[in-house]
Protein backbone atom coordinates (compact mmCIF):
# COMPACT_ATOMS: atom_id res chain seq x y z
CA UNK A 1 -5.43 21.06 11.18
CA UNK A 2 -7.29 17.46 11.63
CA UNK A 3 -5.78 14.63 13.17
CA UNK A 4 -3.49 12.13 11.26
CA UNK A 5 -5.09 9.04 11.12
CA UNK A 6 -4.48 6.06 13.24
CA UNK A 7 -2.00 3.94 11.19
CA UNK A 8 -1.11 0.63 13.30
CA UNK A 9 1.59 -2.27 12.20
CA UNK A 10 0.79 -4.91 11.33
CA UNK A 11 2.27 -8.56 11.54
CA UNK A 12 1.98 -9.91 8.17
CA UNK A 13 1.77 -13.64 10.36
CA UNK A 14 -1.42 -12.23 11.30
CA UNK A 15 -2.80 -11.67 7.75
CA UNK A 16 -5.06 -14.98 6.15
CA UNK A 17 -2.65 -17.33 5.40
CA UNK A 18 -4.49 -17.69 1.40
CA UNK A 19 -1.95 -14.50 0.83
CA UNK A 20 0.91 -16.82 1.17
CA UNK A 21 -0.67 -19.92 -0.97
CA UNK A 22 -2.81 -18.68 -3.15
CA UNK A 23 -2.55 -17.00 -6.65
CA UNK A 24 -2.92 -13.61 -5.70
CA UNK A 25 -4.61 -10.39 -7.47
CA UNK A 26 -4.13 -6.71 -6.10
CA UNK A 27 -6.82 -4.14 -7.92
CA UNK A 28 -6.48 -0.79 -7.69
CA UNK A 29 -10.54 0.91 -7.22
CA UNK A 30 -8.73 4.15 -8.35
CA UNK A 31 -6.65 5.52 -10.52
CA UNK A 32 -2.85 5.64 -9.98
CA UNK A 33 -3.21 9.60 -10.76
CA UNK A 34 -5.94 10.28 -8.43
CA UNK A 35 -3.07 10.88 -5.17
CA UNK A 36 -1.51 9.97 -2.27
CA UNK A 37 -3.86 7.36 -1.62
CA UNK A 38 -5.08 4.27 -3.82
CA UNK A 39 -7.72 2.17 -2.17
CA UNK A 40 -7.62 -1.34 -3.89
CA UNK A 41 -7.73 -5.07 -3.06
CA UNK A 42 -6.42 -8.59 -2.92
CA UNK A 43 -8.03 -11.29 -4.31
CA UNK A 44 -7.08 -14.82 -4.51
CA UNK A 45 -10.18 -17.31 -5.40
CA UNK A 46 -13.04 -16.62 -3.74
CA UNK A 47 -11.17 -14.70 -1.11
CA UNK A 48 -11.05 -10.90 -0.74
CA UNK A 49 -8.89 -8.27 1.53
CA UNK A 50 -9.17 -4.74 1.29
CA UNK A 51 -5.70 -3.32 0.71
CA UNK A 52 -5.05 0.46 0.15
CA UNK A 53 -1.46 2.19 -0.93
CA UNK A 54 -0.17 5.11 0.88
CA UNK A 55 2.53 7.09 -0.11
CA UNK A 56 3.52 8.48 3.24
CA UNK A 57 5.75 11.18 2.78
CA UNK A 58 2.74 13.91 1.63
CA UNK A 59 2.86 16.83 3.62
CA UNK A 60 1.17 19.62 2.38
CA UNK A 61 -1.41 21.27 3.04
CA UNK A 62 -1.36 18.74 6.01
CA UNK A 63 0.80 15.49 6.53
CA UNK A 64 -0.59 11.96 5.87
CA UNK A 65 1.33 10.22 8.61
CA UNK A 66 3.11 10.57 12.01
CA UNK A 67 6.88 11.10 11.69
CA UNK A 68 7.23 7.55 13.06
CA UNK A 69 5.21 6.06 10.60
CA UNK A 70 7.10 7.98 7.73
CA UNK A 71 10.49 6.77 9.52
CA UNK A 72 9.21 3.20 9.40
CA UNK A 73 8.05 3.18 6.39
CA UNK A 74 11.52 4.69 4.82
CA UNK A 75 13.77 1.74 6.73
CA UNK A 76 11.48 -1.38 5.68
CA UNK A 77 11.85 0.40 2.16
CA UNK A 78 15.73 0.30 2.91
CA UNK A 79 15.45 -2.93 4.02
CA UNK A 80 13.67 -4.50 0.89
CA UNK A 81 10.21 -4.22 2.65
CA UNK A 82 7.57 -3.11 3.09
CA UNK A 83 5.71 -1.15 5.72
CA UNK A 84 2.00 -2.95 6.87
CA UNK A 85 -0.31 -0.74 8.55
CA UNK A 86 -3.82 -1.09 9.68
CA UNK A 87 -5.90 2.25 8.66
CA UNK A 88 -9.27 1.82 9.60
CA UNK A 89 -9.75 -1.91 9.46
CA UNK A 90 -7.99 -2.02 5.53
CA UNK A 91 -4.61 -3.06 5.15
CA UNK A 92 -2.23 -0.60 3.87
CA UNK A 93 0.88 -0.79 2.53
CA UNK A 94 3.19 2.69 3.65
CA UNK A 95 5.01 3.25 0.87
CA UNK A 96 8.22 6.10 0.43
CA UNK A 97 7.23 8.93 -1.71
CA UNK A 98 4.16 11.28 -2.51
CA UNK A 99 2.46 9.64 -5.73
CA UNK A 100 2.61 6.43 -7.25
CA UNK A 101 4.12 4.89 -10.07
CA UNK A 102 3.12 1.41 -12.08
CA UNK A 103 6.31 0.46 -11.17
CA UNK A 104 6.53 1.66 -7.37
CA UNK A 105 2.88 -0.05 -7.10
CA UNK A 106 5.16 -3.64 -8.74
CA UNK A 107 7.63 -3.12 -6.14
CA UNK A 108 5.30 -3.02 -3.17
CA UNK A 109 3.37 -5.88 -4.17
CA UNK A 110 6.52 -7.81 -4.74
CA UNK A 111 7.48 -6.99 -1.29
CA UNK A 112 4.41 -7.88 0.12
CA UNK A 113 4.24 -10.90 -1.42
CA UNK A 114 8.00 -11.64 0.25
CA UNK A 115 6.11 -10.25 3.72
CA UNK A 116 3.85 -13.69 3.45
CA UNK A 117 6.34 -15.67 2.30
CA UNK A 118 4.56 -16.18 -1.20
CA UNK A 119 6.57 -15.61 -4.62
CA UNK A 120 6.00 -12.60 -6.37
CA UNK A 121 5.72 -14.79 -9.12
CA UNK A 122 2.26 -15.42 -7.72
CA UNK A 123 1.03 -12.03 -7.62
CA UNK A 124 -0.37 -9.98 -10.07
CA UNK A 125 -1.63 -6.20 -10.45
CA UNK A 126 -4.25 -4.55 -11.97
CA UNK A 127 -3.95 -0.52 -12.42
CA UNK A 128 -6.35 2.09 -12.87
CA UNK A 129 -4.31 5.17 -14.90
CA UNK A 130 -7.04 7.89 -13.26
CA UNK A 131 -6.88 11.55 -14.23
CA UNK A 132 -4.78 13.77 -12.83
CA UNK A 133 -5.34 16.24 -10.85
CA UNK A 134 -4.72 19.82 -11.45
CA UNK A 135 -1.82 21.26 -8.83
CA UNK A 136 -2.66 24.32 -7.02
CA UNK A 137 -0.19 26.91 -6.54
């Protein structure tokens, strides 16, 4: 078995403060289908932040997350957040579940959005549908 990837909270004080002002994009560089993981964007003006999804609670053949990370993720959920990490340098939103949904991927931007203290009514997503991939039994 590898090792789970460092996955480090994140303030979102400490993200640019454009995320919170500006009219703000998220693009997904994969499609929703593709797994676990969606590596995307943020873009407002000229500005540009990597920003991945994760949906933390994979597990097979080998978890995606720590236990505390999955626990974390799961109460900020409760809590009408969302979970910021830091995976290698990108920001990533830890999100409940094993897949994502258009909707799920609305809901975390919204609460992102509420993590900067910008209006969701400033935010806006762009989706990639992606194939799926075929399960193996």
């Amino acid at each position: 078995m590898t090792a789970l990837p460092e996955l480090t909270a994140l303030d979102p004080f400490e993200l640019p403060e454009w995320l919170g002002e500006a009219d703000v994009t998220w693009t997904a560089e994969a499609g929703l289908r593709s797994g676990y993981a969606v590596p995307g964007h943020l873009a407002g003006g000229p500005d540009v932040l990597p920003c991945d999804l994760l949906a933390v609670d994979v597990a097979y053949p080998q978890p995606v997350a720590r236990d505390a990370v999955r626990r974390d993720a799961h109460q900020a959920w409760r809590n009408g957040q969302v979970l910021l990490v830091d995976a290698a340098d990108r920001l990533t939103l830890a999100v409940p579940g094993t897949g994502f949904t258009a909707d799920l991927v609305l809901d975390a931007m919204g609460r992102l959005a509420k993590a900067v203290g910008a209006s969701a009514e400033h935010y806006s997503v762009r989706l990639r549908i992606g194939v799926e991939r075929p399960r193996r039994h």
